[in-house]
C-alpha atoms as a PDB file:
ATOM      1  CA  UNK A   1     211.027 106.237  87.473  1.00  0.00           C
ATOM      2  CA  UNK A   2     209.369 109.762  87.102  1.00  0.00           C
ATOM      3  CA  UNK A   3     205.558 109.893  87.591  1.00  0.00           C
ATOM      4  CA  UNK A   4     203.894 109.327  84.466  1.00  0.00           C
ATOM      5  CA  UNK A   5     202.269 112.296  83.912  1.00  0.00           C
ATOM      6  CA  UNK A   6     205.705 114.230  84.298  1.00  0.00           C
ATOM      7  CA  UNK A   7     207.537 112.158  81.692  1.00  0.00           C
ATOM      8  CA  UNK A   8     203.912 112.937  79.587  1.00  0.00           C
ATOM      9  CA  UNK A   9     204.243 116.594  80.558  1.00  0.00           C
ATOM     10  CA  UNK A  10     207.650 116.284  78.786  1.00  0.00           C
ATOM     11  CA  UNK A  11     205.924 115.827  75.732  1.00  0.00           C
ATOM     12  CA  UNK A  12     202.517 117.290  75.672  1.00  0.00           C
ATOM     13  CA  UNK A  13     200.543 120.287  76.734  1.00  0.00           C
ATOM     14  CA  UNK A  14     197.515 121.203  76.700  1.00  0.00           C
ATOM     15  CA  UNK A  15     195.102 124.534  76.524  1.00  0.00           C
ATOM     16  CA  UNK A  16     192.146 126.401  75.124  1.00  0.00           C
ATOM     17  CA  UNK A  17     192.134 127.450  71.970  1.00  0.00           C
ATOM     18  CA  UNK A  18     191.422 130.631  72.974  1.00  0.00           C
ATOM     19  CA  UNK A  19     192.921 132.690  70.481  1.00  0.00           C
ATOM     20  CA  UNK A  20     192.533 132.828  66.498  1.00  0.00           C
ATOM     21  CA  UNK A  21     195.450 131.031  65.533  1.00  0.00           C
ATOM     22  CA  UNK A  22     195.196 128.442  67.980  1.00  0.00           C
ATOM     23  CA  UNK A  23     191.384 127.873  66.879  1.00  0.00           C
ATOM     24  CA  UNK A  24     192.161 127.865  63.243  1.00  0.00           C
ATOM     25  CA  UNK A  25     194.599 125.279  63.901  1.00  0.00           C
ATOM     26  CA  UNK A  26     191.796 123.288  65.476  1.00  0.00           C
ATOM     27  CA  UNK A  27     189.740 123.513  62.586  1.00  0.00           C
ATOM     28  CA  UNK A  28     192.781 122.718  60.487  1.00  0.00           C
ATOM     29  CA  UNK A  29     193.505 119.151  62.304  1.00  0.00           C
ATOM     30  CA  UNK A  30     189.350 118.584  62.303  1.00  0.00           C
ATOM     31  CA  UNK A  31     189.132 119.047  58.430  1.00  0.00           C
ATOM     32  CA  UNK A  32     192.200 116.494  58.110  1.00  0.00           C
ATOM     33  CA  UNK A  33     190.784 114.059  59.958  1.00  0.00           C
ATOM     34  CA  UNK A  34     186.640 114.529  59.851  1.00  0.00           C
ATOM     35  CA  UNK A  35     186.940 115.536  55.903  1.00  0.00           C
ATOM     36  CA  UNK A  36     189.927 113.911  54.579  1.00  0.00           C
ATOM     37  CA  UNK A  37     191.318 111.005  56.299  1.00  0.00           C
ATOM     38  CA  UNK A  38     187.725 109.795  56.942  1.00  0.00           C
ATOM     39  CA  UNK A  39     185.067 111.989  55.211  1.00  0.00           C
ATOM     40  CA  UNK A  40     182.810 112.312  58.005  1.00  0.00           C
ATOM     41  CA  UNK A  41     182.026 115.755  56.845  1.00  0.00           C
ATOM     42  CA  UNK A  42     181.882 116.735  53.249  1.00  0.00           C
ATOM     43  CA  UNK A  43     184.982 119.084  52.234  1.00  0.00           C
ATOM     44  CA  UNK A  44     183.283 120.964  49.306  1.00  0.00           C
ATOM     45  CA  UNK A  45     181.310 122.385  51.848  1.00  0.00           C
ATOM     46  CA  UNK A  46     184.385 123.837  53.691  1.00  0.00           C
ATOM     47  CA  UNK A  47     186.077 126.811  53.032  1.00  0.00           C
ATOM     48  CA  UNK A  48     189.975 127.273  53.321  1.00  0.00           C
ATOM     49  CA  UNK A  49     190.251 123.781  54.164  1.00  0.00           C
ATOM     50  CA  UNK A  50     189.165 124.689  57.469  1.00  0.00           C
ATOM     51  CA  UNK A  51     186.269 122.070  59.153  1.00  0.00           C
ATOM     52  CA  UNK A  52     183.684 124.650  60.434  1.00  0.00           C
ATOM     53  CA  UNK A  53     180.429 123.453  61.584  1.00  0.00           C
ATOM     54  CA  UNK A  54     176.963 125.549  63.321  1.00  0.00           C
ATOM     55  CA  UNK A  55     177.787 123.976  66.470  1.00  0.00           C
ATOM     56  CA  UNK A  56     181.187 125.678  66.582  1.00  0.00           C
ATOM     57  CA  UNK A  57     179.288 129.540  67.796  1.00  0.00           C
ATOM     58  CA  UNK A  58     178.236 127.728  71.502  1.00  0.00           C
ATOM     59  CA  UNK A  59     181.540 125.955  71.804  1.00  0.00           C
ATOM     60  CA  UNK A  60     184.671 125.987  73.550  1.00  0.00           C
ATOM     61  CA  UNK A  61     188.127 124.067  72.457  1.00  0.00           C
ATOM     62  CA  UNK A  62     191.216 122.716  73.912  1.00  0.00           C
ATOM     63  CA  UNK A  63     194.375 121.652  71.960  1.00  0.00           C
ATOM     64  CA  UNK A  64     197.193 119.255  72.765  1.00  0.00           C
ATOM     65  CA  UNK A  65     200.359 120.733  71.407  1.00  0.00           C
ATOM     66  CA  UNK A  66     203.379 118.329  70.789  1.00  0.00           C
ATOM     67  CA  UNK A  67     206.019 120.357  72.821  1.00  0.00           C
ATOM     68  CA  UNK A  68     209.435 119.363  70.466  1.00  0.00           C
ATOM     69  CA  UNK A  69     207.651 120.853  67.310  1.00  0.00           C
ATOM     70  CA  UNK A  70     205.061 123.232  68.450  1.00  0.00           C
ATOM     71  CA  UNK A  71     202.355 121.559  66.773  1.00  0.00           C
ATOM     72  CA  UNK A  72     199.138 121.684  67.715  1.00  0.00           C
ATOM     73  CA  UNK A  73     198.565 117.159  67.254  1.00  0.00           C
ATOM     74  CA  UNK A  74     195.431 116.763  68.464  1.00  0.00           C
ATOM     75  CA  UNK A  75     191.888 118.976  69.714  1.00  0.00           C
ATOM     76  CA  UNK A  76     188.324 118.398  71.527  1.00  0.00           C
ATOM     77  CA  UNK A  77     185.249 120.887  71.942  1.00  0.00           C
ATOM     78  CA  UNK A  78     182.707 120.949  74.708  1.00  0.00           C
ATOM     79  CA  UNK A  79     179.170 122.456  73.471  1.00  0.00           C
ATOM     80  CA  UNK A  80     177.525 124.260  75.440  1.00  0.00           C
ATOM     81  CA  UNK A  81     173.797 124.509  76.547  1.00  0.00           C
ATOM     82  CA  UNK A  82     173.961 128.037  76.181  1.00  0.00           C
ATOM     83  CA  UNK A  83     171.501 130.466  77.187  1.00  0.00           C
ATOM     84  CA  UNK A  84     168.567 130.310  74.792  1.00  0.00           C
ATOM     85  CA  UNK A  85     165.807 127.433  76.230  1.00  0.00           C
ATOM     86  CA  UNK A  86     164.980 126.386  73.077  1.00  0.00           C
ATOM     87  CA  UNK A  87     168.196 125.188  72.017  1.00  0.00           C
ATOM     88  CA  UNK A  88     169.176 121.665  72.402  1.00  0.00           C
ATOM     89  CA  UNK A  89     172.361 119.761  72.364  1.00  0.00           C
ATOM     90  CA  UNK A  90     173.030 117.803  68.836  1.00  0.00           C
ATOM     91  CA  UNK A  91     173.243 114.127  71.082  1.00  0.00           C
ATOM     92  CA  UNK A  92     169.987 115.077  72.531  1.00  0.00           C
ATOM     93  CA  UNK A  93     168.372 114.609  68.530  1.00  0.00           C
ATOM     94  CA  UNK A  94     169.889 111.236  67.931  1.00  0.00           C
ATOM     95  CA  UNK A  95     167.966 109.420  71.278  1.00  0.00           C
ATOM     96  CA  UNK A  96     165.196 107.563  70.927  1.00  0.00           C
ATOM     97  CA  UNK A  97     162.155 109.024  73.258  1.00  0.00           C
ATOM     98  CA  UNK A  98     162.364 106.673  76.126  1.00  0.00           C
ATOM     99  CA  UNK A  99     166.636 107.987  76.386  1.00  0.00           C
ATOM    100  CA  UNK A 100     165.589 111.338  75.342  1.00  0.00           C
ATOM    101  CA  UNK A 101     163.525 110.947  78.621  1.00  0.00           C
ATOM    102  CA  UNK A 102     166.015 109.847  80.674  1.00  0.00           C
ATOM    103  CA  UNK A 103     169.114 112.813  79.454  1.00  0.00           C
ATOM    104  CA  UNK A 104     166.488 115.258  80.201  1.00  0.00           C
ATOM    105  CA  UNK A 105     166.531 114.793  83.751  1.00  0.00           C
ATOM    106  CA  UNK A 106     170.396 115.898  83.832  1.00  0.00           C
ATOM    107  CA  UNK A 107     170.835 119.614  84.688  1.00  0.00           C
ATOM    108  CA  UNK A 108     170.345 121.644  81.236  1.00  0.00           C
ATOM    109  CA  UNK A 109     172.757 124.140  81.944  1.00  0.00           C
ATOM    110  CA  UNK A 110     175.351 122.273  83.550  1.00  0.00           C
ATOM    111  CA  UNK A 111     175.415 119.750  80.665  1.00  0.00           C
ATOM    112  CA  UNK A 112     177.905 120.039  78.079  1.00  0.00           C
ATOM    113  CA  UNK A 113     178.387 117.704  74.936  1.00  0.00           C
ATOM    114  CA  UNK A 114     182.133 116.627  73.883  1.00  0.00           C
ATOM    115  CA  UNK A 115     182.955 116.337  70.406  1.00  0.00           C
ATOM    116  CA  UNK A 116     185.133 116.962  67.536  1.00  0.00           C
ATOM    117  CA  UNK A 117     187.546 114.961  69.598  1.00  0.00           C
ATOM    118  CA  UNK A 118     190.898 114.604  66.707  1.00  0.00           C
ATOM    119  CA  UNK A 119     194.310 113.546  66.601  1.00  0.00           C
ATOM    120  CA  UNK A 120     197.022 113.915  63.887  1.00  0.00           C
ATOM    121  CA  UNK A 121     197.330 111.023  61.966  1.00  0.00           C
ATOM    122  CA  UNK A 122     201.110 111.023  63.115  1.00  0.00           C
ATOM    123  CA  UNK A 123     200.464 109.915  66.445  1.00  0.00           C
ATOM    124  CA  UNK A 124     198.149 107.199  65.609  1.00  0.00           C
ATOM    125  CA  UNK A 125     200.563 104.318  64.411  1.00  0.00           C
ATOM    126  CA  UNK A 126     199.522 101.600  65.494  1.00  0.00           C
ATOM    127  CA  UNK A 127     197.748  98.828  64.315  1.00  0.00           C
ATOM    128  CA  UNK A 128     193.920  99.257  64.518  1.00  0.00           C
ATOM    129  CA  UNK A 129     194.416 103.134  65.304  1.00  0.00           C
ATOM    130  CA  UNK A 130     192.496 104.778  62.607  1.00  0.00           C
ATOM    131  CA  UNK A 131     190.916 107.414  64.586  1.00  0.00           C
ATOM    132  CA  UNK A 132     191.874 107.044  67.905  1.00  0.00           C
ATOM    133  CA  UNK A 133     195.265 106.987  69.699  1.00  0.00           C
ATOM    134  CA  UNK A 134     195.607 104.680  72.852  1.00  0.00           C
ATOM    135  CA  UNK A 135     193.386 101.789  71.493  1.00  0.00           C
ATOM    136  CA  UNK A 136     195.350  99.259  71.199  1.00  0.00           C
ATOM    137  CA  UNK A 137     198.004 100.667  74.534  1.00  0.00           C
ATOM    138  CA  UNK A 138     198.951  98.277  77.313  1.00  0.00           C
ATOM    139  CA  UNK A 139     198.352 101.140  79.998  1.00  0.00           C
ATOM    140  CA  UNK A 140     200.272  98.879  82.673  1.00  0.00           C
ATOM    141  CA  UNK A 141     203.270  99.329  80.520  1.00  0.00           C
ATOM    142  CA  UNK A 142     206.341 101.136  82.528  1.00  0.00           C
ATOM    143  CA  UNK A 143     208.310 101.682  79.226  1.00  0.00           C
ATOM    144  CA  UNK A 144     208.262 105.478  78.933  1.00  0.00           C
ATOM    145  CA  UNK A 145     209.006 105.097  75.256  1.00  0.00           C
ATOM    146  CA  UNK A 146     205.093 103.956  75.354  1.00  0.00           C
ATOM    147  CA  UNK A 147     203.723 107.634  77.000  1.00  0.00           C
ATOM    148  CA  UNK A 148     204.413 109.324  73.747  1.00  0.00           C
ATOM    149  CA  UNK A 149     201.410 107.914  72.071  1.00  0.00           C
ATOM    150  CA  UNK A 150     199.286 108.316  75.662  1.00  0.00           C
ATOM    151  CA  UNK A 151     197.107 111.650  74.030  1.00  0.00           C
ATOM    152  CA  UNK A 152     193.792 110.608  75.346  1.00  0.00           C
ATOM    153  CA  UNK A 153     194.844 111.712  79.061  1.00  0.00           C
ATOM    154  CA  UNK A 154     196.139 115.098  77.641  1.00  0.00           C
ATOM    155  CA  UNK A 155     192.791 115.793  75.511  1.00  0.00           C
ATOM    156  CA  UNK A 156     190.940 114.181  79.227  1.00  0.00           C
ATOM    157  CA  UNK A 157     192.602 117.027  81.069  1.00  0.00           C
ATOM    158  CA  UNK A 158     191.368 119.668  78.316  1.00  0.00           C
ATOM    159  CA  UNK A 159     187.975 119.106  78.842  1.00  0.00           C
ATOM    160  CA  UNK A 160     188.107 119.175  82.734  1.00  0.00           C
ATOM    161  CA  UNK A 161     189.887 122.747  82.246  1.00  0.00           C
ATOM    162  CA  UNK A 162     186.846 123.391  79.517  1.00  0.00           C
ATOM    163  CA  UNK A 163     184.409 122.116  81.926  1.00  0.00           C
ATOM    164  CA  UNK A 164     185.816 123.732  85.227  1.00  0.00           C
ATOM    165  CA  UNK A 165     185.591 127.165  83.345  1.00  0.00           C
ATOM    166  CA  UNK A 166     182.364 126.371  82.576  1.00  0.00           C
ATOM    167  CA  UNK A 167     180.772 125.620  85.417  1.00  0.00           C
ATOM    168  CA  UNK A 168     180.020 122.329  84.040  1.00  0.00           C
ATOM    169  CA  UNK A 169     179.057 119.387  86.010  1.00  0.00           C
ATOM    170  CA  UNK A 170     178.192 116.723  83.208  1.00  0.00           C
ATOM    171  CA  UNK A 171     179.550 115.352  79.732  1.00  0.00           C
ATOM    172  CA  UNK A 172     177.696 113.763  77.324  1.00  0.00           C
ATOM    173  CA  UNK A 173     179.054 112.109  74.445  1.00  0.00           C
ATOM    174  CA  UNK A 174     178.133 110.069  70.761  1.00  0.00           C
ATOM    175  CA  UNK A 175     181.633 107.616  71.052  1.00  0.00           C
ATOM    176  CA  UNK A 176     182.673 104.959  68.949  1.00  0.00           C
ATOM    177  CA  UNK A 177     182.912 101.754  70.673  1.00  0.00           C
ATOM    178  CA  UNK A 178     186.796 101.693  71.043  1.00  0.00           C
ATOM    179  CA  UNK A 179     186.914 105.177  72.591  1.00  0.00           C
ATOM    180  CA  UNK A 180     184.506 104.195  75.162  1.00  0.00           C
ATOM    181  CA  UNK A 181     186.107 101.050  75.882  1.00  0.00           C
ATOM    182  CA  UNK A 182     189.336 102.965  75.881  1.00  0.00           C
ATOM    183  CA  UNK A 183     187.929 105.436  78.219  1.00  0.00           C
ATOM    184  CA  UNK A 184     186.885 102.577  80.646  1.00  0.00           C
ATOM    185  CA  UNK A 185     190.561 101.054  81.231  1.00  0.00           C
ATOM    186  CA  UNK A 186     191.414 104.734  82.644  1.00  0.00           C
ATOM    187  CA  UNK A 187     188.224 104.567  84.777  1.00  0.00           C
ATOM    188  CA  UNK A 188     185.945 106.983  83.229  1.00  0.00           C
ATOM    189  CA  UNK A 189     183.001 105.338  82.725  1.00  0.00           C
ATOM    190  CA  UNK A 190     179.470 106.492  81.094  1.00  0.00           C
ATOM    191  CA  UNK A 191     176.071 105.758  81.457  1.00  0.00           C
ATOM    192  CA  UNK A 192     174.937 104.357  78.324  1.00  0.00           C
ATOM    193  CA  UNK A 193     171.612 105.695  76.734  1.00  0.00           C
ATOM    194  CA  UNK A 194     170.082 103.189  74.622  1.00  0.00           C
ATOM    195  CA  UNK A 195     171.953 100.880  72.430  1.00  0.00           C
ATOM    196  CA  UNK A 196     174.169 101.429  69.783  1.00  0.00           C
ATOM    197  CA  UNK A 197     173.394 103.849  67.124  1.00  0.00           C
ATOM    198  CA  UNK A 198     174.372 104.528  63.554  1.00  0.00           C
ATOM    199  CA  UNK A 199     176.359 107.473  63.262  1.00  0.00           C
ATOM    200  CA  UNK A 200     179.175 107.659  61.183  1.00  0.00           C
ATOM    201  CA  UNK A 201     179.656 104.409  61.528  1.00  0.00           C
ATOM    202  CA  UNK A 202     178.188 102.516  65.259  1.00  0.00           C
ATOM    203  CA  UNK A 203     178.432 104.769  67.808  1.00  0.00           C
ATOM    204  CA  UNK A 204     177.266 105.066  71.465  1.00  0.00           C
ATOM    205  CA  UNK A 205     175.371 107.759  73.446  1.00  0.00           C
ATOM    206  CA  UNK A 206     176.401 108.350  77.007  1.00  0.00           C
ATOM    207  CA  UNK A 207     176.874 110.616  79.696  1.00  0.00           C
ATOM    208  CA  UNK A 208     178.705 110.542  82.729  1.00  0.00           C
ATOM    209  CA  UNK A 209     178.959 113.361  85.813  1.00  0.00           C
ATOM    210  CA  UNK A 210     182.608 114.681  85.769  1.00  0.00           C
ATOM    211  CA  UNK A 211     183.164 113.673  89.868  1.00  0.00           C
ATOM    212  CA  UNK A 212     182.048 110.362  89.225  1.00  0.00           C
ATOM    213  CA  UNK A 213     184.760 110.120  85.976  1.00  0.00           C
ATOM    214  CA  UNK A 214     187.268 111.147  88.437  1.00  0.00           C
ATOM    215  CA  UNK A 215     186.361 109.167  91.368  1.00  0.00           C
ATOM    216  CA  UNK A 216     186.543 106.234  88.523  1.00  0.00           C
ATOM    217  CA  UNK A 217     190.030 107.845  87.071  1.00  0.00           C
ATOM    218  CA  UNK A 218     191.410 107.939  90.725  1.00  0.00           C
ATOM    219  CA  UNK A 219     190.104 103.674  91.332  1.00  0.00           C
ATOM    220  CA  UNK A 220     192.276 102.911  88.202  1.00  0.00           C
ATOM    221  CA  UNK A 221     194.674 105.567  87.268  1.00  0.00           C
ATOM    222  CA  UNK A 222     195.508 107.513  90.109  1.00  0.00           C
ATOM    223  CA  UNK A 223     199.008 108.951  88.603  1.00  0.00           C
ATOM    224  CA  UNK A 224     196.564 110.044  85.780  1.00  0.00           C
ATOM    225  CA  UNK A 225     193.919 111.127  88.395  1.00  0.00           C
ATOM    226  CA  UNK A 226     196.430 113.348  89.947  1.00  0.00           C
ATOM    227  CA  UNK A 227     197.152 115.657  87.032  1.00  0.00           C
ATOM    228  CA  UNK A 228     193.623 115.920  85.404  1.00  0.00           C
ATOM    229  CA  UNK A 229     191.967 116.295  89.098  1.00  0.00           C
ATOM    230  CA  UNK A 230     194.398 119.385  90.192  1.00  0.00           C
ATOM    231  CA  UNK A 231     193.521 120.877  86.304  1.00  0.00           C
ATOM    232  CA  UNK A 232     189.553 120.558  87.432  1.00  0.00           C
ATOM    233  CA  UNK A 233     190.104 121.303  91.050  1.00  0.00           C
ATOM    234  CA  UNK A 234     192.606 124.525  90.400  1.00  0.00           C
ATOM    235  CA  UNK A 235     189.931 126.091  87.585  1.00  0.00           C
ATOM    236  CA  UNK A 236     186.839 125.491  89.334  1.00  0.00           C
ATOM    237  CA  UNK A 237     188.401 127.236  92.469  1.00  0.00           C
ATOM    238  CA  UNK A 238     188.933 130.425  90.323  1.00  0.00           C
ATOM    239  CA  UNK A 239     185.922 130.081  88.924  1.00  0.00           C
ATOM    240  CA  UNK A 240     184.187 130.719  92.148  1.00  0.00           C
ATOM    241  CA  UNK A 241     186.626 133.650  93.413  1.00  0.00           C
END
């Protein structure tokens, strides 16, 4: 049988959104899910239906696009600490002081928040996936029929591009309990900061260094370690050149 990331690759890819119709169709699939499907956000306050927020200005995206229909299916954002002092990433606000303590003493500028993580409703079919793809996924399965609905490693291996461009060396993150727990059969695990929180709905803060997610990815997944690890690896080099 082909590795599984090439039977994936057969189906997915992913990249920045790095251009205006590539970012619009981010926002498109975020207002679907965050102001529609879910109402996490409020669409009268959107224009063009089009899910915009402040945060947006300091960010930068990655989409997975659905290679038989050109779609873009699902997207993620990594905010960045960006260069004014004062400005703080939107996680940082939701920790209690003791946790607020403890994120501090991560690298500021090397510390980048995921979020606005989204996939189209059409790849989440499953019983129990409401938001997420993959939650409910035997991920020993060799059926290849069963890669289709495997988005979370394609959305993984956006953010290490992100964060490899970026010179980023940790994520931080406000997850809902399935993600994280989905996120932990592949490896990656996060630190936890504090217990769980409500946030639209009960969510978890965490944060994790991206070596020690791979390290973790390469324990448990290593045909998944492979791809997202050459994607870091490959971007960080030309980074530094």
């Amino acid at each position: 049988m082909e590795a599984l990331t090439a039977v994936y690759d057969q189906h997915f890819s992913v990249v920045p959104a790095d251009t205006p119709a590539l970012l619009d169709e981010a926002h498109a699939l975020r207002y679907q899910v965050y102001c529609v499907e879910h109402q996490f956000e409020d669409p009268a306050k959107q224009v063009n239906n089009r899910e915009v927020d402040a945060h947006d200005a300091r960010s930068v995206h990655a989409v997975l696009i659905h290679r038989a229909t050109g779609r873009v299916v699902g997207c993620v954002r990594l905010i960045l600490p960006g260069d004014d002092q004062t400005a703080e990433l939107p996680m940082r606000s939701l920790l209690a002081p003791a946790d607020r303590e403890r994120f501090d003493q991560f690298e500021r500028k090397t510390t980048a928040e995921i979020s606005r993580y989204a996939v189209s409703k059409d790849f989440r079919r499953r019983a129990g996936e409401t938001l997420y793809p993959d939650v409910n996924t035997d991920l020993s399965t060799q059926d290849a029929r069963r890669l289709m609905p495997h988005m979370s490693l394609g959305l993984f291996r956006g953010i290490a591009r992100l964060a490899a461009d970026q010179g980023i060396t940790h994520v931080c993150a406000v997850m809902a309990p399935a993600l994280l727990r989905l996120l932990e059969q592949f490896g990656l695990r996060f630190e936890r900061l504090g217990p769980p929180i409500e946030y639209h709905g009960t969510r978890q803060a965490c944060i994790a260094k991206g070596e020690d997610l791979l390290a973790g990815l390469a324990h448990e997944r290593r045909e998944y370690h492979q791809a997202v690890d050459a994607e870091y690896r490959q971007r960080n080099l030309r980074r530094v050149r």
